[in-house]
N, C-alpha and C. Protein backbone atom coordinates (compact mmCIF):
# COMPACT_ATOMS: atom_id res chain seq x y z
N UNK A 1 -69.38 -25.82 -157.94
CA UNK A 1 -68.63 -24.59 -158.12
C UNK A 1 -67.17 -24.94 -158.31
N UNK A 2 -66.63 -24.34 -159.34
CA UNK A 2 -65.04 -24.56 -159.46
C UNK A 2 -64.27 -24.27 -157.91
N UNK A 3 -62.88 -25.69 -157.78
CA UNK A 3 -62.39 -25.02 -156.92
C UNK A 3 -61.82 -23.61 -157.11
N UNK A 4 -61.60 -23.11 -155.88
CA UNK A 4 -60.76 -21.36 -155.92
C UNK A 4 -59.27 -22.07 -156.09
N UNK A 5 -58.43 -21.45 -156.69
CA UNK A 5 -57.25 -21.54 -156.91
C UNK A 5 -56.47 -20.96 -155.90
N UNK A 6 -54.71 -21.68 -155.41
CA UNK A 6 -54.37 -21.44 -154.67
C UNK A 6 -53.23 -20.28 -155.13
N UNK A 7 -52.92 -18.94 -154.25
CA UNK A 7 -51.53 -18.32 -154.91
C UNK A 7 -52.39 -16.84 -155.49
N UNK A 8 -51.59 -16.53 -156.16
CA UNK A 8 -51.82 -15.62 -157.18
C UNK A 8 -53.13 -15.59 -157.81
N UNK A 9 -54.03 -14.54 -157.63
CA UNK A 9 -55.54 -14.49 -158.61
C UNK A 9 -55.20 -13.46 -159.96
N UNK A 10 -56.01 -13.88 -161.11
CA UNK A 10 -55.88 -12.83 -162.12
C UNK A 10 -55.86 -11.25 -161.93
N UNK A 11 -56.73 -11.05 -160.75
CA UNK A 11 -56.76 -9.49 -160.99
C UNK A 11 -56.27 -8.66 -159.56
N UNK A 12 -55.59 -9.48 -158.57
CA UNK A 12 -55.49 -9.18 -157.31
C UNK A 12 -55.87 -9.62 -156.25
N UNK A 13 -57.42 -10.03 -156.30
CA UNK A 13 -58.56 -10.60 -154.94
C UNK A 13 -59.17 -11.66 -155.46
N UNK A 14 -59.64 -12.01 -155.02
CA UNK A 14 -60.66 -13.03 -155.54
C UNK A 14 -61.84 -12.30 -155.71
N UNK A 15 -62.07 -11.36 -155.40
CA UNK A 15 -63.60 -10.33 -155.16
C UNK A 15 -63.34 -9.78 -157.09
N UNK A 16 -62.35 -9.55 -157.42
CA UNK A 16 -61.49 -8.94 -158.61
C UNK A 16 -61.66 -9.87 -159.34
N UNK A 17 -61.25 -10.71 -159.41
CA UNK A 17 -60.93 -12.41 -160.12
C UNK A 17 -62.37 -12.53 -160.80
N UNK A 18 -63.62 -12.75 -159.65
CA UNK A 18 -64.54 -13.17 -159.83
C UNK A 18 -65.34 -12.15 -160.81
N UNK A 19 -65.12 -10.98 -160.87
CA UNK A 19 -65.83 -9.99 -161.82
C UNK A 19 -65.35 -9.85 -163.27
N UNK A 20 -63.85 -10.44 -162.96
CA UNK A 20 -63.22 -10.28 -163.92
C UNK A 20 -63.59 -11.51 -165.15
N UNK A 21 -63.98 -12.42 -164.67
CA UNK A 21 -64.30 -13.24 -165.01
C UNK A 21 -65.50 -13.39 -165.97
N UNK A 22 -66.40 -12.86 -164.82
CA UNK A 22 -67.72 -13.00 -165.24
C UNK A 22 -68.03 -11.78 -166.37
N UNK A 23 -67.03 -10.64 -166.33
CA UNK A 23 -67.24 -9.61 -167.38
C UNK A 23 -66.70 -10.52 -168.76
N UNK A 24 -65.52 -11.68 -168.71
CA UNK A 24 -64.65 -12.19 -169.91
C UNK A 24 -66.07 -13.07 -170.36
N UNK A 25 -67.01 -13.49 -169.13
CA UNK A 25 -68.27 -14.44 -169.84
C UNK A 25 -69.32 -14.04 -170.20
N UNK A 26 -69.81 -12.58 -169.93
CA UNK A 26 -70.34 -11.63 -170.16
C UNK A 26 -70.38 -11.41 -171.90
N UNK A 27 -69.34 -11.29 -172.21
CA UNK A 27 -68.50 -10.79 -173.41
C UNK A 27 -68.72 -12.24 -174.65
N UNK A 28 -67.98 -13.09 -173.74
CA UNK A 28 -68.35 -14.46 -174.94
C UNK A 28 -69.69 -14.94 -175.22
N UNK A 29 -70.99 -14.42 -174.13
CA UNK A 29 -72.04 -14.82 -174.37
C UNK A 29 -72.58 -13.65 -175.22
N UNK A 30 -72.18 -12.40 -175.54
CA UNK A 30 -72.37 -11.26 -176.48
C UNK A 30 -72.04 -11.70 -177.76
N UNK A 31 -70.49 -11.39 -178.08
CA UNK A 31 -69.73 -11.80 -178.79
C UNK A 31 -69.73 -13.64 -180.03
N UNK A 32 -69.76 -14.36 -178.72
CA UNK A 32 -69.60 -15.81 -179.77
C UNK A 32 -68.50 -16.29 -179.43
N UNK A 33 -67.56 -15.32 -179.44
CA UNK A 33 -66.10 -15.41 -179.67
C UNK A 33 -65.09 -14.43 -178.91
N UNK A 34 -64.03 -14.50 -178.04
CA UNK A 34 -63.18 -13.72 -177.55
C UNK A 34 -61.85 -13.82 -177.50
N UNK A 35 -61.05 -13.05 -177.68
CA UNK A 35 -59.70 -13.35 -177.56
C UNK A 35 -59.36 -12.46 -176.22
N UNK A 36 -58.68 -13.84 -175.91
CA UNK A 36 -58.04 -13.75 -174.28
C UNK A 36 -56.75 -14.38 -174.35
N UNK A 37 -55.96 -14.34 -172.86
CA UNK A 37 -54.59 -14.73 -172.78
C UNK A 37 -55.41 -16.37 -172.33
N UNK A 38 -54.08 -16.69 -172.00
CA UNK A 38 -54.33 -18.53 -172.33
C UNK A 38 -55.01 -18.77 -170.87
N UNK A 39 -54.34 -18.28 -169.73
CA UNK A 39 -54.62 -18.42 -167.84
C UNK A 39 -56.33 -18.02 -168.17
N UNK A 40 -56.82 -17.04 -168.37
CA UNK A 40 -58.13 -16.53 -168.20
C UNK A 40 -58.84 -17.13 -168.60
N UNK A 41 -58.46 -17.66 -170.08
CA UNK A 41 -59.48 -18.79 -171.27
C UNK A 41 -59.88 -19.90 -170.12
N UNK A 42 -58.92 -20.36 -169.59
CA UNK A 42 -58.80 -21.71 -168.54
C UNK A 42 -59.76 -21.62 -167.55
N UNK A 43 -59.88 -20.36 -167.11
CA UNK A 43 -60.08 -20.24 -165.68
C UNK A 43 -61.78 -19.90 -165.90
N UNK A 44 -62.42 -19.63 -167.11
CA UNK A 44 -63.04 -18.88 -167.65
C UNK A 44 -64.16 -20.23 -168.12
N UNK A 45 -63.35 -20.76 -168.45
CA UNK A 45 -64.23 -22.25 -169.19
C UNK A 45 -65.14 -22.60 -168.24
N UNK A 46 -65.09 -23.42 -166.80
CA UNK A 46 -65.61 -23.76 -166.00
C UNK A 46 -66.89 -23.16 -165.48
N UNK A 47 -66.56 -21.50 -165.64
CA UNK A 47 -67.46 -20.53 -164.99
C UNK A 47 -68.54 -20.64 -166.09
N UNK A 48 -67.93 -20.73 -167.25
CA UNK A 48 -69.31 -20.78 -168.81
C UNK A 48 -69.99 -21.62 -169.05
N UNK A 49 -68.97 -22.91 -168.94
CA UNK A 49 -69.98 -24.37 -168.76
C UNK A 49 -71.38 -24.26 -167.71
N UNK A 50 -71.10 -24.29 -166.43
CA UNK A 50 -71.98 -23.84 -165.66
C UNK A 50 -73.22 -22.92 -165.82
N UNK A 51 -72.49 -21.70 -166.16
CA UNK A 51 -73.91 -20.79 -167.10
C UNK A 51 -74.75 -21.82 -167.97
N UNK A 52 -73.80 -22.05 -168.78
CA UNK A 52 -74.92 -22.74 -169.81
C UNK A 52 -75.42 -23.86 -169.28
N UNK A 53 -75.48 -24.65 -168.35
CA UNK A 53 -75.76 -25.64 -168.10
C UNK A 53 -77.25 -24.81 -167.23
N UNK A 54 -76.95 -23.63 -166.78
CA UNK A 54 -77.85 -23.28 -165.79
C UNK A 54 -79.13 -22.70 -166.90
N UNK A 55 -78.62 -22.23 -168.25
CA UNK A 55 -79.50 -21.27 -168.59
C UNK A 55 -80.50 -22.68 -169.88
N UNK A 56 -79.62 -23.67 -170.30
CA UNK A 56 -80.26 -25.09 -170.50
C UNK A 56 -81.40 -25.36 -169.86
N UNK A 57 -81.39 -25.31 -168.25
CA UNK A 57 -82.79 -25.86 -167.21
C UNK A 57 -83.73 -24.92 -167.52
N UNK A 58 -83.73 -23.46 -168.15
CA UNK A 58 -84.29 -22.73 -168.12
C UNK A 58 -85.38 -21.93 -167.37
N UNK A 59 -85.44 -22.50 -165.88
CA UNK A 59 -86.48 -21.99 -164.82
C UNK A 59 -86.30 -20.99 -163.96
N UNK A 60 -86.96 -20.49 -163.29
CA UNK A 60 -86.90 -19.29 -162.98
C UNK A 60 -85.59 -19.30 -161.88
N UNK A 61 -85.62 -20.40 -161.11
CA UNK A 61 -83.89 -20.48 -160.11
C UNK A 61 -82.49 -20.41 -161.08
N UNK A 62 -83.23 -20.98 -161.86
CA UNK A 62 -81.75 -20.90 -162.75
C UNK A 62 -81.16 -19.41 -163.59
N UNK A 63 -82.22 -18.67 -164.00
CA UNK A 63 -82.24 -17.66 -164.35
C UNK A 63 -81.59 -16.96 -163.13
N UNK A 64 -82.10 -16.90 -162.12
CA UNK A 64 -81.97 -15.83 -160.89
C UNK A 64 -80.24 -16.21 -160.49
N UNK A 65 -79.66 -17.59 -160.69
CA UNK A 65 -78.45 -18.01 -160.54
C UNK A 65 -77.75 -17.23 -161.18
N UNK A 66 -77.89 -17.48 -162.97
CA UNK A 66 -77.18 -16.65 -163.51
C UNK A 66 -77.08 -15.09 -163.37
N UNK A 67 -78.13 -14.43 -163.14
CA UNK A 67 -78.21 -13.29 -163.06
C UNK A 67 -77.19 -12.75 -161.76
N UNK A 68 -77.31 -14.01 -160.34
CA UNK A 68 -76.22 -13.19 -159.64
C UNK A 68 -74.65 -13.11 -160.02
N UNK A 69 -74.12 -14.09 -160.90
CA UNK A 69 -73.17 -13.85 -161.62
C UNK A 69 -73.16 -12.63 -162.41
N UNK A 70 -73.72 -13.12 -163.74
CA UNK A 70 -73.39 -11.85 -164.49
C UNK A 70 -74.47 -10.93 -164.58
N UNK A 71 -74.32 -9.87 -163.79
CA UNK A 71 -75.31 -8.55 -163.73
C UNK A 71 -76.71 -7.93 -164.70
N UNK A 72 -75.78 -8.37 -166.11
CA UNK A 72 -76.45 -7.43 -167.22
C UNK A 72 -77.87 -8.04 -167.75
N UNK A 73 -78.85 -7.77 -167.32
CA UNK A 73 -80.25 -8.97 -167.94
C UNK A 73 -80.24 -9.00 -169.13
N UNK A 74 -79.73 -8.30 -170.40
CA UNK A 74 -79.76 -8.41 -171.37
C UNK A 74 -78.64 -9.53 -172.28
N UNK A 75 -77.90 -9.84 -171.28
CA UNK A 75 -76.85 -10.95 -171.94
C UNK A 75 -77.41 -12.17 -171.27
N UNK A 76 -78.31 -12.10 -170.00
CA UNK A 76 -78.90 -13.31 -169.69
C UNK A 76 -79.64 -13.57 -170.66
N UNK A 77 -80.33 -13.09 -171.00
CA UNK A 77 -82.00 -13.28 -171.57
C UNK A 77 -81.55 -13.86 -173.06
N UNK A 78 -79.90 -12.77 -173.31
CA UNK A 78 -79.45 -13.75 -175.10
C UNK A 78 -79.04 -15.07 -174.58
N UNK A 79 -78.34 -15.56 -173.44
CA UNK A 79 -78.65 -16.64 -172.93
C UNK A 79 -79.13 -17.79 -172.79
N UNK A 80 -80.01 -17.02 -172.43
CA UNK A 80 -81.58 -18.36 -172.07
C UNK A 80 -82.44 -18.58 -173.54
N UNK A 81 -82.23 -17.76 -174.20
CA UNK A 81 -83.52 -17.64 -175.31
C UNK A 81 -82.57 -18.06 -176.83
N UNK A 82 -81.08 -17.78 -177.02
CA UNK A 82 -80.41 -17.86 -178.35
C UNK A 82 -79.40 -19.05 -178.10
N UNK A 83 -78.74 -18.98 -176.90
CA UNK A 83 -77.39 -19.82 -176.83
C UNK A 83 -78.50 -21.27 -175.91
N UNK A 84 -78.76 -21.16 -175.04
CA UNK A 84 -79.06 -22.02 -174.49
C UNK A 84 -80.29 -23.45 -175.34
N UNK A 85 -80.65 -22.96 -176.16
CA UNK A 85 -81.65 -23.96 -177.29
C UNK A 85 -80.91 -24.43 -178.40
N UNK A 86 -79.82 -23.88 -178.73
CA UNK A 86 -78.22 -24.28 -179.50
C UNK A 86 -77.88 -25.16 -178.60
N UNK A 87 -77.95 -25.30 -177.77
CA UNK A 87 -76.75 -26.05 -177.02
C UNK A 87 -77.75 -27.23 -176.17
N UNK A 88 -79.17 -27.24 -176.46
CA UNK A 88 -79.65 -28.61 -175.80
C UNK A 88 -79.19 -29.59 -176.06
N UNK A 89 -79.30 -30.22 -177.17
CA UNK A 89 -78.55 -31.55 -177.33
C UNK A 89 -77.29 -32.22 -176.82
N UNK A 90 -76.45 -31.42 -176.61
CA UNK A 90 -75.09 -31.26 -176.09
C UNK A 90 -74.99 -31.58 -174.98
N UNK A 91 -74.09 -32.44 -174.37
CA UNK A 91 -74.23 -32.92 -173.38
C UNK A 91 -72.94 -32.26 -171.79
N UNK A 92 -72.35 -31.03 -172.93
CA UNK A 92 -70.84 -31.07 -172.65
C UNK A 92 -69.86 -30.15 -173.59
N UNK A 93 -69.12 -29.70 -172.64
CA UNK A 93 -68.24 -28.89 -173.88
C UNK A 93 -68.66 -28.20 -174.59
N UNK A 94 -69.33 -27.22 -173.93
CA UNK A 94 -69.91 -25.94 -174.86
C UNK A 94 -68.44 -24.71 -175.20
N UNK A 95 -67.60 -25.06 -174.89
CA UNK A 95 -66.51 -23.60 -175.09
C UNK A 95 -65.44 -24.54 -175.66
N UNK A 96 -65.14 -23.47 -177.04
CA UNK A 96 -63.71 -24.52 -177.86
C UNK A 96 -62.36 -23.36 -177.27
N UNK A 97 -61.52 -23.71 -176.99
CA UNK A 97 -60.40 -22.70 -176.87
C UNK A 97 -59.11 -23.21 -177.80
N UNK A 98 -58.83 -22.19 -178.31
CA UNK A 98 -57.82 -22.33 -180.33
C UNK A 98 -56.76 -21.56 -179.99
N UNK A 99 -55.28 -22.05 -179.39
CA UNK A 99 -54.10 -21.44 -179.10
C UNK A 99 -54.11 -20.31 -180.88
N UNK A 100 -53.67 -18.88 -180.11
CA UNK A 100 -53.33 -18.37 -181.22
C UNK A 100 -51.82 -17.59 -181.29
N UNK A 101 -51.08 -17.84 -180.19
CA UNK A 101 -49.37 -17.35 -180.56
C UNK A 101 -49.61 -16.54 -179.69
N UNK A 102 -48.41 -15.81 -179.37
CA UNK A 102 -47.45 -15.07 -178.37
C UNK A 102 -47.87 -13.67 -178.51
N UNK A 103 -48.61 -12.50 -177.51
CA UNK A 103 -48.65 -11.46 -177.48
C UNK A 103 -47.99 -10.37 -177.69
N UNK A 104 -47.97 -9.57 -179.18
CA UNK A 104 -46.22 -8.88 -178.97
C UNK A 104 -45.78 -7.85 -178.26
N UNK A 105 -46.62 -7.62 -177.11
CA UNK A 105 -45.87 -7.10 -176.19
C UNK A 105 -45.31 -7.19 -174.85
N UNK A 106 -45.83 -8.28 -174.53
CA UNK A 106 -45.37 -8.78 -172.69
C UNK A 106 -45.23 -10.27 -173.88
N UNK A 107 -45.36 -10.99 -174.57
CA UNK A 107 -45.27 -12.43 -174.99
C UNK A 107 -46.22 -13.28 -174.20
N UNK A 108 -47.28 -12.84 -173.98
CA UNK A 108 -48.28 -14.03 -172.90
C UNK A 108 -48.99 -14.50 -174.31
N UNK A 109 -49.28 -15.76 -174.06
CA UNK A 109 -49.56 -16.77 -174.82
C UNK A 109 -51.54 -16.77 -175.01
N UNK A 110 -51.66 -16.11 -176.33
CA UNK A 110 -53.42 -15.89 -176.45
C UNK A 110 -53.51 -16.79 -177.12
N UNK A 111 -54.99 -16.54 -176.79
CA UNK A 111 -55.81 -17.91 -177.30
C UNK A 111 -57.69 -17.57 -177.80
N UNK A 112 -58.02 -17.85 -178.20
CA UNK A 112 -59.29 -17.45 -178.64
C UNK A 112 -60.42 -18.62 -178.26
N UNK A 113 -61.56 -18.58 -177.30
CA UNK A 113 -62.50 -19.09 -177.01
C UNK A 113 -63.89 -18.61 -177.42
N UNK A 114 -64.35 -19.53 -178.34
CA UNK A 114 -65.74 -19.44 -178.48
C UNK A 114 -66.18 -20.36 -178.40
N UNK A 115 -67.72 -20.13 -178.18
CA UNK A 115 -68.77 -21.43 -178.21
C UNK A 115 -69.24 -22.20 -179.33
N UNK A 116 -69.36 -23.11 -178.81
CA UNK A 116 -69.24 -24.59 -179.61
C UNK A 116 -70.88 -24.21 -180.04
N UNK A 117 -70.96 -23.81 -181.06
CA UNK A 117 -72.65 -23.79 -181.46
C UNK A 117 -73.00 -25.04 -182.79
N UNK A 118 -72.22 -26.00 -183.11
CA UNK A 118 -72.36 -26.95 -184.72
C UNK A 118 -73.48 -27.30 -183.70
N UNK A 119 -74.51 -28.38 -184.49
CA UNK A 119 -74.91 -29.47 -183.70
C UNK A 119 -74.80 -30.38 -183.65
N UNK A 120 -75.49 -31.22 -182.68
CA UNK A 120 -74.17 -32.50 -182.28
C UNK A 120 -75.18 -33.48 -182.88
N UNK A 121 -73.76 -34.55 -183.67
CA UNK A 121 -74.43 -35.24 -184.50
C UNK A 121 -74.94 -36.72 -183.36
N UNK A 122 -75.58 -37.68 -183.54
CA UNK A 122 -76.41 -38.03 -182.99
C UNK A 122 -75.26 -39.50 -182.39
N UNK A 123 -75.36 -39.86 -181.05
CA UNK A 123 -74.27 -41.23 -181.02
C UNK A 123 -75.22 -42.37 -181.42
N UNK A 124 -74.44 -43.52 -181.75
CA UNK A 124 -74.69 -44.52 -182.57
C UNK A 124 -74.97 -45.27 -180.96
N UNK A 125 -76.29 -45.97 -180.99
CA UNK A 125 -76.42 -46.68 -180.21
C UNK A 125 -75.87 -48.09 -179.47
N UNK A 126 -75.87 -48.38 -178.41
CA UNK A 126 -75.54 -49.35 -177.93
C UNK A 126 -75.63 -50.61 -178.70
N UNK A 127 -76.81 -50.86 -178.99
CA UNK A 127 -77.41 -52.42 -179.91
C UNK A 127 -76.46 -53.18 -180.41
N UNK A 128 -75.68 -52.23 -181.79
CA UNK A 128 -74.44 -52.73 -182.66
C UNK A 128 -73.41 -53.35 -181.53
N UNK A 129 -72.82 -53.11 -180.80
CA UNK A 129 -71.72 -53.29 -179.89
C UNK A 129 -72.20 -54.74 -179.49
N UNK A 130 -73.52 -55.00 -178.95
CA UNK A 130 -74.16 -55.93 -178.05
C UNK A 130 -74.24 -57.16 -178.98
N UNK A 131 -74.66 -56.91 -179.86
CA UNK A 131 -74.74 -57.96 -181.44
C UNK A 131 -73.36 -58.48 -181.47
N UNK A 132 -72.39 -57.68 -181.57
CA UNK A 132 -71.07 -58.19 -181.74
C UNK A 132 -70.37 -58.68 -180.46
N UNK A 133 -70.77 -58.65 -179.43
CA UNK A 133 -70.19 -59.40 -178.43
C UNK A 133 -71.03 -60.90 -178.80
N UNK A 134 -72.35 -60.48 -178.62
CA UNK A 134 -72.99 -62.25 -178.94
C UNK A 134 -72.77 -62.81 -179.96
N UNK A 135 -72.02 -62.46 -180.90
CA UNK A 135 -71.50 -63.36 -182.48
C UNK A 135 -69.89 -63.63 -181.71
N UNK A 136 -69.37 -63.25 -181.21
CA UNK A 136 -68.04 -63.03 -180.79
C UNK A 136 -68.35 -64.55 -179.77
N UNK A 137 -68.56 -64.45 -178.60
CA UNK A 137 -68.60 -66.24 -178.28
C UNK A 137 -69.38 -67.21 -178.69
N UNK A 138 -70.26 -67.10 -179.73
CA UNK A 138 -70.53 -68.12 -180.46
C UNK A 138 -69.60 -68.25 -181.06
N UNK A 139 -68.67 -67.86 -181.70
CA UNK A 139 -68.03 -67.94 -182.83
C UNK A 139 -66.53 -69.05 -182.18
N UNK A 140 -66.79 -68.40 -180.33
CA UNK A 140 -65.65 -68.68 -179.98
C UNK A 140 -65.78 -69.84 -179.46
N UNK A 141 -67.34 -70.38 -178.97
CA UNK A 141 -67.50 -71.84 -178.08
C UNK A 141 -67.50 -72.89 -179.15
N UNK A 142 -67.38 -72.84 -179.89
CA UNK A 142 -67.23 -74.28 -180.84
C UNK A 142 -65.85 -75.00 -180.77
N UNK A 143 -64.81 -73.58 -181.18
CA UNK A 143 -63.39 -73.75 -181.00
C UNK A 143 -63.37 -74.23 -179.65
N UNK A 144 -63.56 -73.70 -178.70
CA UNK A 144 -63.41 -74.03 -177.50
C UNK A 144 -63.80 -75.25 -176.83
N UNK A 145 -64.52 -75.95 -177.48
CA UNK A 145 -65.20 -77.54 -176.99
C UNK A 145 -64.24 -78.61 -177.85
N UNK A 146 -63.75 -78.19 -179.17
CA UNK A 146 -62.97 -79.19 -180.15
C UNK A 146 -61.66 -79.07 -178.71
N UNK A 147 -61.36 -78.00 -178.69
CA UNK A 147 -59.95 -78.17 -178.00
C UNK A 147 -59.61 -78.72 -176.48
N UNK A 148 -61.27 -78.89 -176.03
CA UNK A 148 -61.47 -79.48 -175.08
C UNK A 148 -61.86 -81.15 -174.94
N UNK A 149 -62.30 -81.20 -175.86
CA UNK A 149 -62.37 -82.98 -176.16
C UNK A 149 -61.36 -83.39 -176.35
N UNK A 150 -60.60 -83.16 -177.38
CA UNK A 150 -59.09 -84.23 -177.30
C UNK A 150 -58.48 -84.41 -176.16
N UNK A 151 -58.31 -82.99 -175.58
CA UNK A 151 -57.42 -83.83 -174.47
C UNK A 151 -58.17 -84.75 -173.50
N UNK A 152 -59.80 -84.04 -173.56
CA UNK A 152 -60.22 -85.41 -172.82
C UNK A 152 -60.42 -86.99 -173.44
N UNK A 153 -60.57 -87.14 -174.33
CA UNK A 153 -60.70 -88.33 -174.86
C UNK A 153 -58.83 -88.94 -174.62
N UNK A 154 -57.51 -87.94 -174.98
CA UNK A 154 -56.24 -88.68 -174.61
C UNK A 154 -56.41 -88.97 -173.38
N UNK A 155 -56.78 -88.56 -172.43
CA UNK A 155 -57.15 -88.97 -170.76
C UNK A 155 -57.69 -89.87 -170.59
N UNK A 156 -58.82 -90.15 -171.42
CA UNK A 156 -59.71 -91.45 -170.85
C UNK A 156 -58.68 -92.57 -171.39
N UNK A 157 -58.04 -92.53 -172.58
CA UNK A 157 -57.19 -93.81 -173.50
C UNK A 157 -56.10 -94.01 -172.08
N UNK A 158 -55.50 -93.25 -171.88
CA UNK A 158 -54.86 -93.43 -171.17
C UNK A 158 -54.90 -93.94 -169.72
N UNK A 159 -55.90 -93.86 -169.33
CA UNK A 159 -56.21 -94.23 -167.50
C UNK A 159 -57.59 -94.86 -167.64
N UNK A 160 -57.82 -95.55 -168.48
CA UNK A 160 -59.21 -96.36 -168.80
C UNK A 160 -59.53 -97.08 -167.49
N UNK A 161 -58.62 -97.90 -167.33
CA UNK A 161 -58.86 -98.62 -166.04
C UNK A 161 -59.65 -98.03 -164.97
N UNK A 162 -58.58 -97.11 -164.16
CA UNK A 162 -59.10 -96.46 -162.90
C UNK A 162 -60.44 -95.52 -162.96
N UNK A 163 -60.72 -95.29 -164.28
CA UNK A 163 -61.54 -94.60 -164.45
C UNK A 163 -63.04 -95.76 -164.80
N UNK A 164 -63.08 -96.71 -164.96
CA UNK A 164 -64.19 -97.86 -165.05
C UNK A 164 -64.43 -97.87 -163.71
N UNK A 165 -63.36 -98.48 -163.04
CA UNK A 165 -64.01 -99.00 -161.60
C UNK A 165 -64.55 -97.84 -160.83
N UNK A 166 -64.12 -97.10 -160.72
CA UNK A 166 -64.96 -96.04 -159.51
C UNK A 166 -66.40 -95.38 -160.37
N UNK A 167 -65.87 -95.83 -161.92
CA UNK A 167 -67.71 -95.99 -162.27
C UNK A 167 -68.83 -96.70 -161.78
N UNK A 168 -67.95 -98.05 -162.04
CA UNK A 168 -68.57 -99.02 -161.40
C UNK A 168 -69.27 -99.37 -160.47
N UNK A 169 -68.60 -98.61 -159.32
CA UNK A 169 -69.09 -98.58 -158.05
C UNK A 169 -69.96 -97.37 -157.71
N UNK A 170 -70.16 -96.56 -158.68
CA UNK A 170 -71.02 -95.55 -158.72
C UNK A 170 -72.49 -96.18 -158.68
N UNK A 171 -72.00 -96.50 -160.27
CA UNK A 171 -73.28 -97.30 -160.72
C UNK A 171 -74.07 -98.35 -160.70
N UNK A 172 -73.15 -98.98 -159.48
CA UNK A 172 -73.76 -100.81 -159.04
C UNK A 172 -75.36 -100.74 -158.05
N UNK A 173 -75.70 -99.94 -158.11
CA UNK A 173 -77.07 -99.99 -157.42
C UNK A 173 -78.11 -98.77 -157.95
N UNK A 174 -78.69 -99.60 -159.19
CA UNK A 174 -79.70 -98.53 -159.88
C UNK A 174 -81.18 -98.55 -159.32
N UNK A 175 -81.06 -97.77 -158.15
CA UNK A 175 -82.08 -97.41 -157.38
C UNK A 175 -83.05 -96.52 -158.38
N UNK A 176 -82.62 -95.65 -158.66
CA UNK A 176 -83.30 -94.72 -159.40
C UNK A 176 -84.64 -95.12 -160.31
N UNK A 177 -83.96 -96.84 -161.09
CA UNK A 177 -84.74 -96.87 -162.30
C UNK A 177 -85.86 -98.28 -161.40
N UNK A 178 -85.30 -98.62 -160.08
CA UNK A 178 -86.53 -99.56 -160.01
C UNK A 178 -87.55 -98.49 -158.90
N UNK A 179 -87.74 -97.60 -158.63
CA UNK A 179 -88.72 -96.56 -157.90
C UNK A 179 -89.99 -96.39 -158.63
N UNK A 180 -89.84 -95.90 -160.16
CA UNK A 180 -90.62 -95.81 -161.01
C UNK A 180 -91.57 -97.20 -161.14
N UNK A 181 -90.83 -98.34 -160.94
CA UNK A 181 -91.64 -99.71 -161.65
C UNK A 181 -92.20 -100.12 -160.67
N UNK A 182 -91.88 -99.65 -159.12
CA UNK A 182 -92.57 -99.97 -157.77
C UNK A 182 -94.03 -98.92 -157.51
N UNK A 183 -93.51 -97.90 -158.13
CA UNK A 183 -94.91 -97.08 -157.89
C UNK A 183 -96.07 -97.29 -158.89
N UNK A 184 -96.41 -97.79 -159.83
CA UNK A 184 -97.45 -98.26 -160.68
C UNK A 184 -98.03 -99.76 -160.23
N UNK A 185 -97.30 -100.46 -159.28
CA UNK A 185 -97.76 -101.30 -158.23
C UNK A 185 -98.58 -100.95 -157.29
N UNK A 186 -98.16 -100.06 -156.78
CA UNK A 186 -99.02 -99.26 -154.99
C UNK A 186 -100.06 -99.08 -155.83
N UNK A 187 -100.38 -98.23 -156.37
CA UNK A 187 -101.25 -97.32 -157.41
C UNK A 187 -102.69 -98.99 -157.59
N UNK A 188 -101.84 -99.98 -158.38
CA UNK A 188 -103.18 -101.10 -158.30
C UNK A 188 -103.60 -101.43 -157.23
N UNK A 189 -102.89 -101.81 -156.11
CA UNK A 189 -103.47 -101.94 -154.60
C UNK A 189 -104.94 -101.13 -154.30
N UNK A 190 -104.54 -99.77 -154.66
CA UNK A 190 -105.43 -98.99 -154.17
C UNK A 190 -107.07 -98.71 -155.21
């Protein structure tokens, strides 16, 4: 549920606010389209998203939801049955609101909200993106090994020495390779 706003409500109460509201969503789910001041459009969006999101699930709780909002069963039912099968695909952003200039008589700033009915064209899947990361470090580990050998090969030219002997002493007892030539011995014993 939207938070309640703090201060000043559109119509006096919040008991006011809330009817007032639901009559401005009442109207856009009739209509298509409404012209309102800019505060109401705002305040108005949140409450519509929700509808439609409720009248989308289309089950009987969701119906009974909307209905305690907006009263009239006949703007539910255009609802559930005209707006709400428009708007499956959609994941979001069912209400466009289109600044339209200065009111000429108090100057409050209108705006016109209707529902987003195009349909939504389809997103391009993940796959492409994934392809191009895996061409992206192949492309990049080749470079990355050339620029890593030189400096190791200037390292070894350079400190050849210290770098033999503690080989050396690594490698002065090749245990490893006489294990193999001892076990095909036991093996004839037996």
């Amino acid at each position: 549920m939207p938070k309640p706003t703090k201060g000043p409500r559109l119509g006096g109460g919040p008991a006011h606010e809330r009817l007032l509201l639901a009559n401005l969503a009442a109207a856009l789910f009739t209509h298509k389209s409404i012209k309102t001041t800019e505060t109401k459009a705002k305040r108005m969006r949140p409450l519509t998203e929700r509808l439609i999101t409720f009248a989308k699930r289309g089950d009987l709780h969701a119906r009974r939801r909307v209905l305690a909002v907006i009263g009239d069963k006949a703007v539910v039912h255009e609802l559930f049955t005209e707006i709400a099968p428009l708007m499956a695909e959609r994941e979001g952003g069912y209400t466009r609101i289109t600044k339209l200039g200065f009111r000429k008589g108090d100057n409050a700033p209108m705006v016109q909200i209707e529902l987003v009915l195009e349909p939504v064209a389809p997103k391009k899947k993940a796959a492409p993106k994934s392809s191009a990361k895996a061409e992206a470090p192949a492309a990049a580990a080749p470079a990355e090994d050339e620029v890593v050998e030189t400096p190791a090969e200037d390292a070894a030219e350079t400190e050849e020495a210290p770098v033999e002997e503690t080989e050396t002493v690594e490698t002065s007892e090749p245990i490893a390779e006489e294990e193999p030539a001892e076990a095909p011995a036991e093996d004839d014993k037996k």
